[in-house]
PDB file of N, CA and C in Angstrom:
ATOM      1  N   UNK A   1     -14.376 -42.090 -32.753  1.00  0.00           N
ATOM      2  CA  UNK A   1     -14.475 -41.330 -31.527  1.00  0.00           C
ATOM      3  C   UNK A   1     -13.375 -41.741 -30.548  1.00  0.00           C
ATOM      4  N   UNK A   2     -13.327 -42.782 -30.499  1.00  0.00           N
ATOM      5  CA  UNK A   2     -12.188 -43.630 -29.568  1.00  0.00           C
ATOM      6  C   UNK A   2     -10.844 -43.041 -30.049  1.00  0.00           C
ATOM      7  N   UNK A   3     -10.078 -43.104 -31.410  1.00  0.00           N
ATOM      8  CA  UNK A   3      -8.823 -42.507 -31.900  1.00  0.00           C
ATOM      9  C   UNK A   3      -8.841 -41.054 -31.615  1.00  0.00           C
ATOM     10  N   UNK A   4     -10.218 -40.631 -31.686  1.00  0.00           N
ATOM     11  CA  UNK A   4     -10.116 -38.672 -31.087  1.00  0.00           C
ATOM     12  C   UNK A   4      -9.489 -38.560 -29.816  1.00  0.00           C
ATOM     13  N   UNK A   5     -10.153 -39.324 -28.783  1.00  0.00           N
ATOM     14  CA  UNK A   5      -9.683 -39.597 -27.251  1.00  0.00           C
ATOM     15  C   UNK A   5      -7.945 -39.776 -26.680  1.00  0.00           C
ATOM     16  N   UNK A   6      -7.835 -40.734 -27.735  1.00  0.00           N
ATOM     17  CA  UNK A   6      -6.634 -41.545 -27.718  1.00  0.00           C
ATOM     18  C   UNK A   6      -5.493 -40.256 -28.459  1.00  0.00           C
ATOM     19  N   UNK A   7      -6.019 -39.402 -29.888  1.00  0.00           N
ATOM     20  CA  UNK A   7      -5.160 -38.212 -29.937  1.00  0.00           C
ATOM     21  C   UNK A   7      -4.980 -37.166 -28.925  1.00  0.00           C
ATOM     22  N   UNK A   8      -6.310 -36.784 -28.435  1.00  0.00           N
ATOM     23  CA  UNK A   8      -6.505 -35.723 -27.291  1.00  0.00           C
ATOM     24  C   UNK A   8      -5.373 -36.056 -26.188  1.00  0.00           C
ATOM     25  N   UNK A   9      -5.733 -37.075 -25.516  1.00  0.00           N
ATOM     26  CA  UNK A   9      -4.976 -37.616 -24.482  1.00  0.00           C
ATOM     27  C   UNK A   9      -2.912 -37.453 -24.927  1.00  0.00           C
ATOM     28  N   UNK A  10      -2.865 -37.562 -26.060  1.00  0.00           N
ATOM     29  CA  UNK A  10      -1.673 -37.573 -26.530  1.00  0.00           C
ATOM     30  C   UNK A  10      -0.743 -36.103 -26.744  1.00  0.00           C
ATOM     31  N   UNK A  11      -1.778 -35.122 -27.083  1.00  0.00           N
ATOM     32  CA  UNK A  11      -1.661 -34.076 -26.771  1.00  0.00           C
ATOM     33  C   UNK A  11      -1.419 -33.256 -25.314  1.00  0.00           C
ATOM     34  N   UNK A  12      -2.508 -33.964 -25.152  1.00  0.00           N
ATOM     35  CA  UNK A  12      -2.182 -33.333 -23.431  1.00  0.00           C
ATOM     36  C   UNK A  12      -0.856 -33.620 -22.966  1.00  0.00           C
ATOM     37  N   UNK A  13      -0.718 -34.756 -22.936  1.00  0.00           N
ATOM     38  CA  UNK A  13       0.517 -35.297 -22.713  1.00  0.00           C
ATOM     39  C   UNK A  13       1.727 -34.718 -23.020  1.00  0.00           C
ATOM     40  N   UNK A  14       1.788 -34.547 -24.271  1.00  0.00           N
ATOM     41  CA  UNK A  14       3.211 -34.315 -24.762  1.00  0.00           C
ATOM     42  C   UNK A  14       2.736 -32.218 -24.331  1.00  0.00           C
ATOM     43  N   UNK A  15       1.981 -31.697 -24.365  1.00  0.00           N
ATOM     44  CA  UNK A  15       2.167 -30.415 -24.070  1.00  0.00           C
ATOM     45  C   UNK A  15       2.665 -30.404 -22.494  1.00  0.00           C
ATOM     46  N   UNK A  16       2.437 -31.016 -21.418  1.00  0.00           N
ATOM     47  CA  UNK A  16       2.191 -31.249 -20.130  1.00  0.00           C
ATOM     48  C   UNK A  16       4.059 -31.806 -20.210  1.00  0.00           C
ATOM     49  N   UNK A  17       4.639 -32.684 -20.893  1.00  0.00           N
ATOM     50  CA  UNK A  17       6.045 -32.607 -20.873  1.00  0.00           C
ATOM     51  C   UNK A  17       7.062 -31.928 -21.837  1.00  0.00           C
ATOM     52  N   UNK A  18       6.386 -31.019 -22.548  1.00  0.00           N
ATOM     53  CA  UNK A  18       7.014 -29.754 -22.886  1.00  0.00           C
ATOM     54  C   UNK A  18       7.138 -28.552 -21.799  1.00  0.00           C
ATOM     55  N   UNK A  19       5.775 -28.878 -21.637  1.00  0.00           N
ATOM     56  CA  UNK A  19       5.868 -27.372 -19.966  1.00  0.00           C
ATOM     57  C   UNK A  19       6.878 -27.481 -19.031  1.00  0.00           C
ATOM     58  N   UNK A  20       7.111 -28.768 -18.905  1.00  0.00           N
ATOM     59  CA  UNK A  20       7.881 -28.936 -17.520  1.00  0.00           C
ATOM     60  C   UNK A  20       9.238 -28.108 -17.588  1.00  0.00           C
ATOM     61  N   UNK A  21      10.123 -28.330 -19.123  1.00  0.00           N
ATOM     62  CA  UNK A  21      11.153 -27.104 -19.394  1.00  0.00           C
ATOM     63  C   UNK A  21      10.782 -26.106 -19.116  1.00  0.00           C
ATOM     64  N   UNK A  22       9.657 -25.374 -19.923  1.00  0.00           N
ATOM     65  CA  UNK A  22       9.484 -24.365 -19.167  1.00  0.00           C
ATOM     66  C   UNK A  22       8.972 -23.342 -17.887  1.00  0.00           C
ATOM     67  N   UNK A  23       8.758 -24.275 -16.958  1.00  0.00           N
ATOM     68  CA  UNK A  23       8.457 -23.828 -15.734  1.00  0.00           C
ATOM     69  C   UNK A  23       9.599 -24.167 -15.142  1.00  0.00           C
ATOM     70  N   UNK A  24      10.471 -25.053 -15.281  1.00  0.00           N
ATOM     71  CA  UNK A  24      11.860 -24.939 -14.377  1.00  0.00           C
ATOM     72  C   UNK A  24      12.896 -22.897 -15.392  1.00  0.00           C
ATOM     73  N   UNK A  25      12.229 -22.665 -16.474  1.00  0.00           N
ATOM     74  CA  UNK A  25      12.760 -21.794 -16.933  1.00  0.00           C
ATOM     75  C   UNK A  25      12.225 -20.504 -15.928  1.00  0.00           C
ATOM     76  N   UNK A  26      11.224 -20.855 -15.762  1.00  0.00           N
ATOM     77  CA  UNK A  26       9.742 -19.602 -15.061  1.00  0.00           C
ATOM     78  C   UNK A  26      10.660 -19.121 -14.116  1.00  0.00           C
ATOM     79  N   UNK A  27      10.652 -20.274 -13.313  1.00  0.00           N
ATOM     80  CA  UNK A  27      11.126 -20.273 -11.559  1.00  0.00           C
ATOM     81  C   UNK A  27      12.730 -20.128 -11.670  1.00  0.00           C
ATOM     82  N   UNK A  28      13.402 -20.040 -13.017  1.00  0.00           N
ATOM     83  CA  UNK A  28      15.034 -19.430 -12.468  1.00  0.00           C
ATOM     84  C   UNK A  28      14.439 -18.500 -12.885  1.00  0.00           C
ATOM     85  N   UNK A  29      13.775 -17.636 -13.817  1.00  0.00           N
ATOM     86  CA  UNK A  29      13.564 -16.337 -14.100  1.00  0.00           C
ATOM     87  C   UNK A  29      13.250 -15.565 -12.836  1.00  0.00           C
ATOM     88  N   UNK A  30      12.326 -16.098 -12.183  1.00  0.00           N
ATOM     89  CA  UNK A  30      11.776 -15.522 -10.716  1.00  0.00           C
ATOM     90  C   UNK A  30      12.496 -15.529  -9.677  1.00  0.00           C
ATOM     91  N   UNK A  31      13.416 -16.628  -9.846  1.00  0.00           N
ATOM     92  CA  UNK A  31      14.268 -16.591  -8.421  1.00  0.00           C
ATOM     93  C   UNK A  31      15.497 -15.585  -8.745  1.00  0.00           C
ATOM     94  N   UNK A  32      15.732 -15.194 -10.191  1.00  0.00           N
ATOM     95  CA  UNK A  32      16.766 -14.019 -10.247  1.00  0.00           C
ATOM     96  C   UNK A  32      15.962 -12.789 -10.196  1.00  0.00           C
ATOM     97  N   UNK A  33      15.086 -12.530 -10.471  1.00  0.00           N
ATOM     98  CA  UNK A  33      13.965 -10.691 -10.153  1.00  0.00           C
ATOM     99  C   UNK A  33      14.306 -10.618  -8.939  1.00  0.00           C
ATOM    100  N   UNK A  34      13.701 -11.826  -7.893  1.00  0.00           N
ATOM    101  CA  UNK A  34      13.791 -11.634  -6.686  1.00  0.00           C
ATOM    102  C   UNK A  34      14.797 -11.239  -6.053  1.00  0.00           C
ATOM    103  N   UNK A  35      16.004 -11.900  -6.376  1.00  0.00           N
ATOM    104  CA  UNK A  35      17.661 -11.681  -5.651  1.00  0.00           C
ATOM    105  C   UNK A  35      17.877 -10.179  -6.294  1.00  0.00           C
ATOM    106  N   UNK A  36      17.671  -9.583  -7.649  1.00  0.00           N
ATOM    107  CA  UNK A  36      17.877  -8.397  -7.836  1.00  0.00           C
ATOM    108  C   UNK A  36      17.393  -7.183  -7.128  1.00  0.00           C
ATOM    109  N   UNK A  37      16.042  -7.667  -6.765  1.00  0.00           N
ATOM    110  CA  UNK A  37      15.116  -6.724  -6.021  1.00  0.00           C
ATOM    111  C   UNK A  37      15.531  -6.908  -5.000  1.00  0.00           C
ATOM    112  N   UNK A  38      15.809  -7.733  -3.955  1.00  0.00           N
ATOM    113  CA  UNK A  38      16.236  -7.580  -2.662  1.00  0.00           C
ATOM    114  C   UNK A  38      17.308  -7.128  -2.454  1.00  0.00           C
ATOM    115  N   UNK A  39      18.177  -6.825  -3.659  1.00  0.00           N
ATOM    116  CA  UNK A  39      19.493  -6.273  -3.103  1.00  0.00           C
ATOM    117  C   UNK A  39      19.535  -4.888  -3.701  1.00  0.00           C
ATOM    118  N   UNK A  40      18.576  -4.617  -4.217  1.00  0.00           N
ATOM    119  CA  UNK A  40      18.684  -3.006  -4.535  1.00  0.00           C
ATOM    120  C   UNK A  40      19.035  -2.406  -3.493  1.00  0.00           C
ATOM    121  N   UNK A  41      19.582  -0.797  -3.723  1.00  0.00           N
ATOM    122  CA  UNK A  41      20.010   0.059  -3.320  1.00  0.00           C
ATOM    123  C   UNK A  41      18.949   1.298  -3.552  1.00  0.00           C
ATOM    124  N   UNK A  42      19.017   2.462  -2.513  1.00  0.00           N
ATOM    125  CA  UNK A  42      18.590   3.644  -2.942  1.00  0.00           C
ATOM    126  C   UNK A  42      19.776   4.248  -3.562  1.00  0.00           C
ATOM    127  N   UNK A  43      19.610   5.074  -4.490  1.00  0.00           N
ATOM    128  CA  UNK A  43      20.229   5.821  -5.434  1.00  0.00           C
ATOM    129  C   UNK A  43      20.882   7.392  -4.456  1.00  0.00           C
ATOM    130  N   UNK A  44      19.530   7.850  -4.111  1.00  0.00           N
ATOM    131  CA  UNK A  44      20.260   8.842  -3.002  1.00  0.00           C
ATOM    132  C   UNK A  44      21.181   8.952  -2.300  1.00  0.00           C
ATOM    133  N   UNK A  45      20.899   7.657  -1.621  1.00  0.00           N
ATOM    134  CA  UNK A  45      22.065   7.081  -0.384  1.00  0.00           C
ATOM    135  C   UNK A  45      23.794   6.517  -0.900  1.00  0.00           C
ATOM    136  N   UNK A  46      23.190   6.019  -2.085  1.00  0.00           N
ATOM    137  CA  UNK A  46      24.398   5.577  -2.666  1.00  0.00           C
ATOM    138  C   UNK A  46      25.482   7.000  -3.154  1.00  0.00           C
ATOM    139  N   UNK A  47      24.878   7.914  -3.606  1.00  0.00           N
ATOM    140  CA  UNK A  47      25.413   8.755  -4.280  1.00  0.00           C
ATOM    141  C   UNK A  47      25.759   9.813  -3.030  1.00  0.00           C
ATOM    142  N   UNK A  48      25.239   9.824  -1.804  1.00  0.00           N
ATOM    143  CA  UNK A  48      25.783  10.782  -0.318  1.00  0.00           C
ATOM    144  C   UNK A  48      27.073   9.684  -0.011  1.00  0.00           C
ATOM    145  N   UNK A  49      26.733   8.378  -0.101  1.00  0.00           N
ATOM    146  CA  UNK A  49      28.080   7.549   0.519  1.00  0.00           C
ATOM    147  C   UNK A  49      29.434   8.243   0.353  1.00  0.00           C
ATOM    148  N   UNK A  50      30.446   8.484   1.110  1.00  0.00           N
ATOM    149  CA  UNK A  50      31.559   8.880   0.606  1.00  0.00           C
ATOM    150  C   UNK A  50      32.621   7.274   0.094  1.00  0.00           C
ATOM    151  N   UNK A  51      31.874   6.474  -0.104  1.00  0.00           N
ATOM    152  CA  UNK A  51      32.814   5.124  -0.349  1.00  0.00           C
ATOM    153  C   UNK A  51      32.355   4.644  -1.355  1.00  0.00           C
ATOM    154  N   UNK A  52      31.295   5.437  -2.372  1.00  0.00           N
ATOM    155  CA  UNK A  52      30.976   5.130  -3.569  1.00  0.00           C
ATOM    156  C   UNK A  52      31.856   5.811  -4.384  1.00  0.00           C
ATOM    157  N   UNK A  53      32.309   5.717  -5.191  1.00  0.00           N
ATOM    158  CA  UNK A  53      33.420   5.822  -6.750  1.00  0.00           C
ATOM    159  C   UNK A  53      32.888   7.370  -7.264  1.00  0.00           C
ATOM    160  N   UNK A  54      33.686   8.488  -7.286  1.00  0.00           N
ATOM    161  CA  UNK A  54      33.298   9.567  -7.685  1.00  0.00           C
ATOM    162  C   UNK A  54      32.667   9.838  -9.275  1.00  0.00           C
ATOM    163  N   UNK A  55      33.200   8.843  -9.777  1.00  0.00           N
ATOM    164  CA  UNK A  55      32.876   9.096 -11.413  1.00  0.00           C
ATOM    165  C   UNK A  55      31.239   7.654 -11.368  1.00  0.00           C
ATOM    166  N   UNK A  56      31.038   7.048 -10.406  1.00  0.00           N
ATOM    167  CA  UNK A  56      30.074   6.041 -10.753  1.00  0.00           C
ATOM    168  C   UNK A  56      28.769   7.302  -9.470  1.00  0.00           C
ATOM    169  N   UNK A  57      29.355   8.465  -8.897  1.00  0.00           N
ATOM    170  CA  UNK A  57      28.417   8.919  -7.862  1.00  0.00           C
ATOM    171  C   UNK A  57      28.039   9.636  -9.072  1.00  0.00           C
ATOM    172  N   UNK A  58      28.631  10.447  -9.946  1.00  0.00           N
ATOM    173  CA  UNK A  58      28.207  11.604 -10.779  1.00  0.00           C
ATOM    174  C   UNK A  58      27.639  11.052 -11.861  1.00  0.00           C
ATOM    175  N   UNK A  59      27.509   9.755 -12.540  1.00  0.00           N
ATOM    176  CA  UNK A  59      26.532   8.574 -13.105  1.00  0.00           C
ATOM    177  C   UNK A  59      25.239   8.587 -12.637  1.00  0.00           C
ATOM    178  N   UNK A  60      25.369   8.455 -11.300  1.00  0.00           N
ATOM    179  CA  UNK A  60      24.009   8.180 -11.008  1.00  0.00           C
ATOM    180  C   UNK A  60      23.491   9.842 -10.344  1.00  0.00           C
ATOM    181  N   UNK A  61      23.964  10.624 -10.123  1.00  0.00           N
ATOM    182  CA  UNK A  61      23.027  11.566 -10.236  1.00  0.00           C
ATOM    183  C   UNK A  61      22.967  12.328 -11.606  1.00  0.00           C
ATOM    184  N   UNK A  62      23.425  11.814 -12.171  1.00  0.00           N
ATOM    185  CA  UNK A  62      23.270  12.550 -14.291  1.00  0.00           C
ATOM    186  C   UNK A  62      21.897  11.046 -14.175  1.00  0.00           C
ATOM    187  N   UNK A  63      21.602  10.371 -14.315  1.00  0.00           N
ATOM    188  CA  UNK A  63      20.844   9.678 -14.417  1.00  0.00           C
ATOM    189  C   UNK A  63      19.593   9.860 -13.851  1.00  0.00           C
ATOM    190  N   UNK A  64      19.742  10.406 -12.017  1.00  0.00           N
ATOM    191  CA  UNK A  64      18.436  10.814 -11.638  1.00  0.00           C
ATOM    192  C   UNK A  64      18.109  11.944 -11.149  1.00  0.00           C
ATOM    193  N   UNK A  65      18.733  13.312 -12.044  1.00  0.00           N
ATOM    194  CA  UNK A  65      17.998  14.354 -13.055  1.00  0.00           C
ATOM    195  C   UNK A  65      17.557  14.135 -14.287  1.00  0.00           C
ATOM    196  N   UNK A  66      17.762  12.991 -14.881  1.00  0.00           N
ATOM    197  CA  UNK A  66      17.178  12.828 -16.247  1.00  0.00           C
ATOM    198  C   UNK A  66      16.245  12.190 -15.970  1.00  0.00           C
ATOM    199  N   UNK A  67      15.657  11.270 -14.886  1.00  0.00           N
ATOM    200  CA  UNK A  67      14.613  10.685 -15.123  1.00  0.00           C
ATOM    201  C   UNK A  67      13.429  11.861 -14.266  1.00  0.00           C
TER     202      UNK A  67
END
């Protein structure tokens, strides 16, 4: 019963410093969604701009008649 304890505990362990990679992975994943999402653009607005790129304005409205 005692060596069950002593495996359990060992487990925990080593899963608990496997995680730690991946939660520093979590939190760059999240901190890049976030920076993407805050810097979005409306599509409308972009494509009325007259200082957006004529061939990247007619991209994005071929894109949102297709969707």
């Amino acid at each position: 019963m005692r060596a069950f304890f002593r495996l359990l505990v060992v487990v925990i362990v080593a899963s608990g410093v496997t995680g730690c990679t991946s939660i520093s992975y979590y939190a760059q994943s999240v901190q890049g969604h976030l920076r993407i999402m805050t810097a979005r653009q409306d599509v409308g607005k972009l494509i009325e701009d007259p200082s957006t790129p004529k061939a990247l304005r007619a991209r994005m409205a071929s894109a949102s008649a297709i969707r």
